[in-house]
C-alpha atoms as a PDB file:
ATOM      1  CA  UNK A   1       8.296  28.082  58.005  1.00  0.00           C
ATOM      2  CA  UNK A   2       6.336  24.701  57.729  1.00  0.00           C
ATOM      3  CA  UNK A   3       6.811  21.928  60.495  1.00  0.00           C
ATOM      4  CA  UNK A   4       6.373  19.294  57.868  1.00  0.00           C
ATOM      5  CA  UNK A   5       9.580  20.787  56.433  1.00  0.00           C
ATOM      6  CA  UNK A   6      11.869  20.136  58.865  1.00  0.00           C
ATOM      7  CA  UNK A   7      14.760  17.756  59.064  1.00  0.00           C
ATOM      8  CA  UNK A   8      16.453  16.023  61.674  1.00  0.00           C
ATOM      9  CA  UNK A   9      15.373  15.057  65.522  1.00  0.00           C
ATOM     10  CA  UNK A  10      15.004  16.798  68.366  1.00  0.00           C
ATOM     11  CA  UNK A  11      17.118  16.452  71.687  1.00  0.00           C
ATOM     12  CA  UNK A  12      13.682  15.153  73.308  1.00  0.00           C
ATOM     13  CA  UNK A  13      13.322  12.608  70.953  1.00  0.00           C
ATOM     14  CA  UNK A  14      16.550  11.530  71.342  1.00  0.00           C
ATOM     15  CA  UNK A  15      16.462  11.421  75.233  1.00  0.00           C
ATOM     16  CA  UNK A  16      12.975   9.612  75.429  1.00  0.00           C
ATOM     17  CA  UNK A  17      14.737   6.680  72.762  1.00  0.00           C
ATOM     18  CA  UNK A  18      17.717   6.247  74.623  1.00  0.00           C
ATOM     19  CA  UNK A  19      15.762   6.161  77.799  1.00  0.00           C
ATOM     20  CA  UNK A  20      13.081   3.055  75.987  1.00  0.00           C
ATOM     21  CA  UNK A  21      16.546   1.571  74.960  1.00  0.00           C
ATOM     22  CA  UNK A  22      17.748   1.745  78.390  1.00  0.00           C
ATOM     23  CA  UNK A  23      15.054   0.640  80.265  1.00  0.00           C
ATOM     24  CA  UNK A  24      14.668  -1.932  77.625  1.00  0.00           C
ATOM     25  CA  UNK A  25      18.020  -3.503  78.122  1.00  0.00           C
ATOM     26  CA  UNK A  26      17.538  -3.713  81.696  1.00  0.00           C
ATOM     27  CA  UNK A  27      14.869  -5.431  81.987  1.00  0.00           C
ATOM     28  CA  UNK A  28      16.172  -7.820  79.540  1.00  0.00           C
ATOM     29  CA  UNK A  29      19.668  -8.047  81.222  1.00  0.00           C
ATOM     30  CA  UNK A  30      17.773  -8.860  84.787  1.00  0.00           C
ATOM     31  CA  UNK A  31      16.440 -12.304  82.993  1.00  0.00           C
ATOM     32  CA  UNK A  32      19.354 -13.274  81.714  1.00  0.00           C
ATOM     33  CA  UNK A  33      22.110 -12.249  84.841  1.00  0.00           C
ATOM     34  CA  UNK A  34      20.405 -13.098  88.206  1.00  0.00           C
ATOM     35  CA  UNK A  35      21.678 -11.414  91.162  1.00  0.00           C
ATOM     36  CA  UNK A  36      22.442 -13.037  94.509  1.00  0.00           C
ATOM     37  CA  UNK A  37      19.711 -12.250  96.571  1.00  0.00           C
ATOM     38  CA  UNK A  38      17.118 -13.535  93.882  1.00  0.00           C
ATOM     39  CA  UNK A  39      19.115 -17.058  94.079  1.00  0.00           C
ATOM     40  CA  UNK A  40      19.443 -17.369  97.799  1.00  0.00           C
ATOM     41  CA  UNK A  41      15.351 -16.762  98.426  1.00  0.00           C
ATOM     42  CA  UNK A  42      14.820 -19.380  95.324  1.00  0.00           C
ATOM     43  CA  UNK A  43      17.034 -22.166  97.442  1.00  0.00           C
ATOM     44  CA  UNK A  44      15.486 -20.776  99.956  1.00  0.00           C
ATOM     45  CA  UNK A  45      11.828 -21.332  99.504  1.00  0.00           C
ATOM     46  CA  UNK A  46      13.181 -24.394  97.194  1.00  0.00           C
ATOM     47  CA  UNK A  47      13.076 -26.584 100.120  1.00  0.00           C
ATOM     48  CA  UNK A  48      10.006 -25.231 101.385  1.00  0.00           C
ATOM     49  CA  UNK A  49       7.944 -26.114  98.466  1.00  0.00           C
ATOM     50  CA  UNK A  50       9.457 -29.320  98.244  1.00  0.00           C
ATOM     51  CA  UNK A  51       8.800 -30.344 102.120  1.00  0.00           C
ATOM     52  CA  UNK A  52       4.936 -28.905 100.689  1.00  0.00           C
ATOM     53  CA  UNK A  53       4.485 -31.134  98.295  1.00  0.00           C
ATOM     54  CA  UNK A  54       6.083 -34.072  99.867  1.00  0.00           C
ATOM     55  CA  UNK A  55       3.657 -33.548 103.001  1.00  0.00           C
ATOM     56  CA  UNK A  56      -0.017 -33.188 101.226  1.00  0.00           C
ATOM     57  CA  UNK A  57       0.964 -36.074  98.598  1.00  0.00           C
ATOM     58  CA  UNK A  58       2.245 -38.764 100.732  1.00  0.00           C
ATOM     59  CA  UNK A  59       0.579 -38.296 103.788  1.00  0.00           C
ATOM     60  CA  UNK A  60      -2.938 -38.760 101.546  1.00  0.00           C
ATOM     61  CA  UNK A  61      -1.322 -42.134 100.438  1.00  0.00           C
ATOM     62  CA  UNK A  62      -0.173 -42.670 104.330  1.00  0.00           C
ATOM     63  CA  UNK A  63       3.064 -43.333 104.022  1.00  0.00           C
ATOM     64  CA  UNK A  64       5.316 -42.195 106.891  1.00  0.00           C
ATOM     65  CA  UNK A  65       8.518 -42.752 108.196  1.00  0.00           C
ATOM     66  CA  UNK A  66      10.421 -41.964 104.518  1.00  0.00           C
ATOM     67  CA  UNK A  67      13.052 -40.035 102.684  1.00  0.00           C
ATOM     68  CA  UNK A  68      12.571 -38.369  99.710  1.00  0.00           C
ATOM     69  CA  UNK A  69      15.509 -37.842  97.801  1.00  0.00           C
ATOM     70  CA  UNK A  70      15.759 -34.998  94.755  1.00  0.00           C
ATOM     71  CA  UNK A  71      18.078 -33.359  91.957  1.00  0.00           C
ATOM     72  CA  UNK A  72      17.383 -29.923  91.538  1.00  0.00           C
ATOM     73  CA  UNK A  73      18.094 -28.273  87.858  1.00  0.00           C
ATOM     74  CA  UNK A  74      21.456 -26.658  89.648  1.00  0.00           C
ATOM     75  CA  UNK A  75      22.653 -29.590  90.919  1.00  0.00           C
ATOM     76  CA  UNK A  76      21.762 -29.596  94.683  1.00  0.00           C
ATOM     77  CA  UNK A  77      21.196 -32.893  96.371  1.00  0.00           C
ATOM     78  CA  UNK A  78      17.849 -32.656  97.895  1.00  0.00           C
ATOM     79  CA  UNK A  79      16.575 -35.857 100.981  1.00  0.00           C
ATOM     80  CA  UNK A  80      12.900 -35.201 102.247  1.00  0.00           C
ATOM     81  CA  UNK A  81      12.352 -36.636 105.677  1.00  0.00           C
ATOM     82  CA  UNK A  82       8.718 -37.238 106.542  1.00  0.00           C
ATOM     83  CA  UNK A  83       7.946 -38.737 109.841  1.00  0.00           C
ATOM     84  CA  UNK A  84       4.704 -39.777 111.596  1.00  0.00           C
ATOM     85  CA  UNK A  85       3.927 -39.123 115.383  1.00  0.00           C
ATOM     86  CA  UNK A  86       0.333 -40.454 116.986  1.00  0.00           C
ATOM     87  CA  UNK A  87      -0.964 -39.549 120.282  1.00  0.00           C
ATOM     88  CA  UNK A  88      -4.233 -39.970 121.437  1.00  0.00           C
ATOM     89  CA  UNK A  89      -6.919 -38.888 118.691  1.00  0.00           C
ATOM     90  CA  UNK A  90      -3.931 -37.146 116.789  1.00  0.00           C
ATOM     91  CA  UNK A  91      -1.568 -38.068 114.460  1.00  0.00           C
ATOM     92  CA  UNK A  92       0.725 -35.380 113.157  1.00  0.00           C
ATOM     93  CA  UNK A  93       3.145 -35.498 109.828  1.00  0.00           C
ATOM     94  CA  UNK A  94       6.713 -33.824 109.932  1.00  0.00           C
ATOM     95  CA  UNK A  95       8.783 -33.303 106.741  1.00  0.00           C
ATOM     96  CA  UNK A  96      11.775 -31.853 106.794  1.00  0.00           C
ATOM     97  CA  UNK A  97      14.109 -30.410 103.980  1.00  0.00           C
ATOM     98  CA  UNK A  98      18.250 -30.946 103.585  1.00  0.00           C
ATOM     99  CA  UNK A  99      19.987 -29.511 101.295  1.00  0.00           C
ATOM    100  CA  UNK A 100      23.225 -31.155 100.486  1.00  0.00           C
ATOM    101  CA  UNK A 101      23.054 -33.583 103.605  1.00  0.00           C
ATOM    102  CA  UNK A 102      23.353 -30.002 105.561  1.00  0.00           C
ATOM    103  CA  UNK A 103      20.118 -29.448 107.807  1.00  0.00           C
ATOM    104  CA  UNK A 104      18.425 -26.608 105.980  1.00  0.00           C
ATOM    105  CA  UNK A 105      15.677 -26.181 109.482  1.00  0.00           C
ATOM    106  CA  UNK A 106      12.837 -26.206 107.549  1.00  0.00           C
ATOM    107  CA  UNK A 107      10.149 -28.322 108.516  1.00  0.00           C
ATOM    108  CA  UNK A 108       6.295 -28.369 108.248  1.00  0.00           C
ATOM    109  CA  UNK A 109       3.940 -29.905 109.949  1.00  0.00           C
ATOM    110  CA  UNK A 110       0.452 -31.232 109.067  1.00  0.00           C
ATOM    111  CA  UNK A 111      -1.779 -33.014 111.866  1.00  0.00           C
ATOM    112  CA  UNK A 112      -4.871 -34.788 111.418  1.00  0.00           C
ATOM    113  CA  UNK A 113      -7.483 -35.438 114.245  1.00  0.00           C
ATOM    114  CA  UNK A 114      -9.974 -38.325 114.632  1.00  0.00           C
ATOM    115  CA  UNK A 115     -12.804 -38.512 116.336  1.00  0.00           C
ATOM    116  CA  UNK A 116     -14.100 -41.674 118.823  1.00  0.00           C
ATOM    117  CA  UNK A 117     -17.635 -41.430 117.193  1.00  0.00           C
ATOM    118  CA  UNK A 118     -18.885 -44.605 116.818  1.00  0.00           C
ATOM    119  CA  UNK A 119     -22.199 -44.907 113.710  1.00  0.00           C
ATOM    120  CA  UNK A 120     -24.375 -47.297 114.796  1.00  0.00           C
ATOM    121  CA  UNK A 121     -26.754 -48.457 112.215  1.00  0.00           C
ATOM    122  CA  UNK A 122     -29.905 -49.930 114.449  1.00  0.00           C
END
């Protein structure tokens, strides 16, 4: 008998489809229903980034002493604290994310040092 006559599928082939199809519609269910752990470590590391950004932009422009305030896409109220702190040669940057006027604890620092070196030009 001639394999080129043959009719039909095999139960293999029919396995390996369904599993593509499966796998498939997993993947593509994962995008579109996101589960609660992935949405806590977004708000999570939400604030994070946005204490980040607020800390290397403004404290370039030296401005201190602020609050930030931002919408995120779902709605949260977001308020950026940055403060400013000198002592001695050192002056250090604090900013500080709240989420829905609830302290969310995260806070990053960024400290600068100066030096008392004097140039002379003689």
């Amino acid at each position: 008998m001639n394999s080129l006559s043959q009719k039909g599928i095999t139960l293999v082939e029919v396995l390996i489809s369904f599993a593509i199809l499966l796998t498939t519609g997993m993947l593509l269910s994962g995008f579109l229903f996101r589960g609660p752990v992935t949405q806590m470590a977004r708000n999570e590391n939400y604030g994070n980034e946005l204490s980040k950004i607020i800390l290397l932009t403004k404290t370039m422009e030296n401005q201190s002493d602020s609050i930030y305030q931002h919408t995120d896409i779902n709605g949260n109220h977001w308020e950026i604290l940055l403060s400013q702190s000198t002592d001695g040669n050192e002056t250090c940057f604090n900013a500080t994310a709240i989420r829905n006027k609830t302290d969310s604890t995260q806070s990053l620092y960024f400290c600068k040092y100066h030096s008392n070196l004097e140039v002379r030009n003689e």
